[in-house]
Protein backbone atom coordinates (compact mmCIF):
# COMPACT_ATOMS: atom_id res chain seq x y z
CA UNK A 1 29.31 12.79 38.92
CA UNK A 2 30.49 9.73 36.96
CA UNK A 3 27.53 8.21 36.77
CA UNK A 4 25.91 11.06 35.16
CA UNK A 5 29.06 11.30 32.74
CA UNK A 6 28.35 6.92 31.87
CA UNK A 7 24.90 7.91 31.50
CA UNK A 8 25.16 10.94 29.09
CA UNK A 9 27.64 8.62 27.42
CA UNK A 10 25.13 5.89 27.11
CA UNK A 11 22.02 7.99 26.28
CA UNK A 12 24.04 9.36 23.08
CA UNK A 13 25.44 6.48 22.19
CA UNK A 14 21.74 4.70 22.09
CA UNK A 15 20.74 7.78 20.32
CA UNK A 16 23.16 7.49 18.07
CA UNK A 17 23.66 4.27 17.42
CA UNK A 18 20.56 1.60 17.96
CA UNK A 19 17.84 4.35 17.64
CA UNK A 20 19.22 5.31 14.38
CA UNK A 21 19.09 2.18 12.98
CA UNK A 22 15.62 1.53 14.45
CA UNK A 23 14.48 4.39 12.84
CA UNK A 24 15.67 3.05 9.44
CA UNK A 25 14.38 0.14 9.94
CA UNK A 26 10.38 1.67 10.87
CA UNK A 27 11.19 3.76 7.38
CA UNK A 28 11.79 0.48 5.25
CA UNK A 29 8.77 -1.39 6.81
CA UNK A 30 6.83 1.75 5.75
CA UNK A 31 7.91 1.91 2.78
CA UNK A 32 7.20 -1.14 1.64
CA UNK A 33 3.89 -1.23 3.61
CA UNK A 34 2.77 1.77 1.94
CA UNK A 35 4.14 0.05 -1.72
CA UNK A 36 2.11 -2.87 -1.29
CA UNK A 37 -0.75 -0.98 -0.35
CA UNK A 38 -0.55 1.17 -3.55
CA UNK A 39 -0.11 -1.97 -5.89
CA UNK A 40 -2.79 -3.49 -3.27
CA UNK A 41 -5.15 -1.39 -4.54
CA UNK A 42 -4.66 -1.11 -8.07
CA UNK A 43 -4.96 -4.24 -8.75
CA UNK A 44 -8.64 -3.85 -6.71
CA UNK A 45 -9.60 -0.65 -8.42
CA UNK A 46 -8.08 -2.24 -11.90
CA UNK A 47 -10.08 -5.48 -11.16
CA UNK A 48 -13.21 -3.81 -9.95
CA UNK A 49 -12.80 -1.39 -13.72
CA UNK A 50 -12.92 -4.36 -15.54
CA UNK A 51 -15.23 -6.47 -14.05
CA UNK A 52 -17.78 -3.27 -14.33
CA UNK A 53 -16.85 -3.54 -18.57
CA UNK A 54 -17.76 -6.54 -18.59
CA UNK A 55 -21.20 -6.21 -17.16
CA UNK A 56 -21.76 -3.08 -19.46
CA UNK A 57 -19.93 -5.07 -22.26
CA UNK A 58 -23.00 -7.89 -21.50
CA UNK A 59 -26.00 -5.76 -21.08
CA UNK A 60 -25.20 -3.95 -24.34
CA UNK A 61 -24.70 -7.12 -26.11
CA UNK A 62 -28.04 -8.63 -24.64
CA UNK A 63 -30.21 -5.69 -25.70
CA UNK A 64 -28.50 -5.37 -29.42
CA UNK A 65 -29.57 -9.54 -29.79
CA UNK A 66 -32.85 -8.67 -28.09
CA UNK A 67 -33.13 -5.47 -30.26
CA UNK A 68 -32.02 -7.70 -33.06
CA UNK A 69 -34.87 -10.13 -32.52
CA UNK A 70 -37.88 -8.40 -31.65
CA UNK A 71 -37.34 -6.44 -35.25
């Protein structure tokens, strides 16, 4: 009987105690996971944007000097 009674003591104070702060720490390491994913892939999606402005910036140029030429 007193070993269950250590036990049950034991069990709730690892629930209470360590697995607690385990648990807060597998929230923060999401969190800021998750963050630098998000920034992560804005600066891809911002990156890919402008590198597809350019091209169309350079294509529209090139057929306005060509346009410009061949008149």
């Amino acid at each position: 009987m007193k070993s269950s009674v250590n036990n049950l003591v034991l069990e709730r104070g690892i629930l209470s105690s360590v697995y607690k702060q385990e648990i807060k720490r597998n929230i923060r390491s999401m969190k800021s996971e998750s963050l630098s994913r998000i920034k992560n892939k804005l600066k891809n999606d911002s990156a890919k944007f402008y590198s597809e402005t350019a091209i169309a910036l350079k294509v529209s140029m090139f057929a306005i000097i060509l346009v410009l030429l061949v008149v």
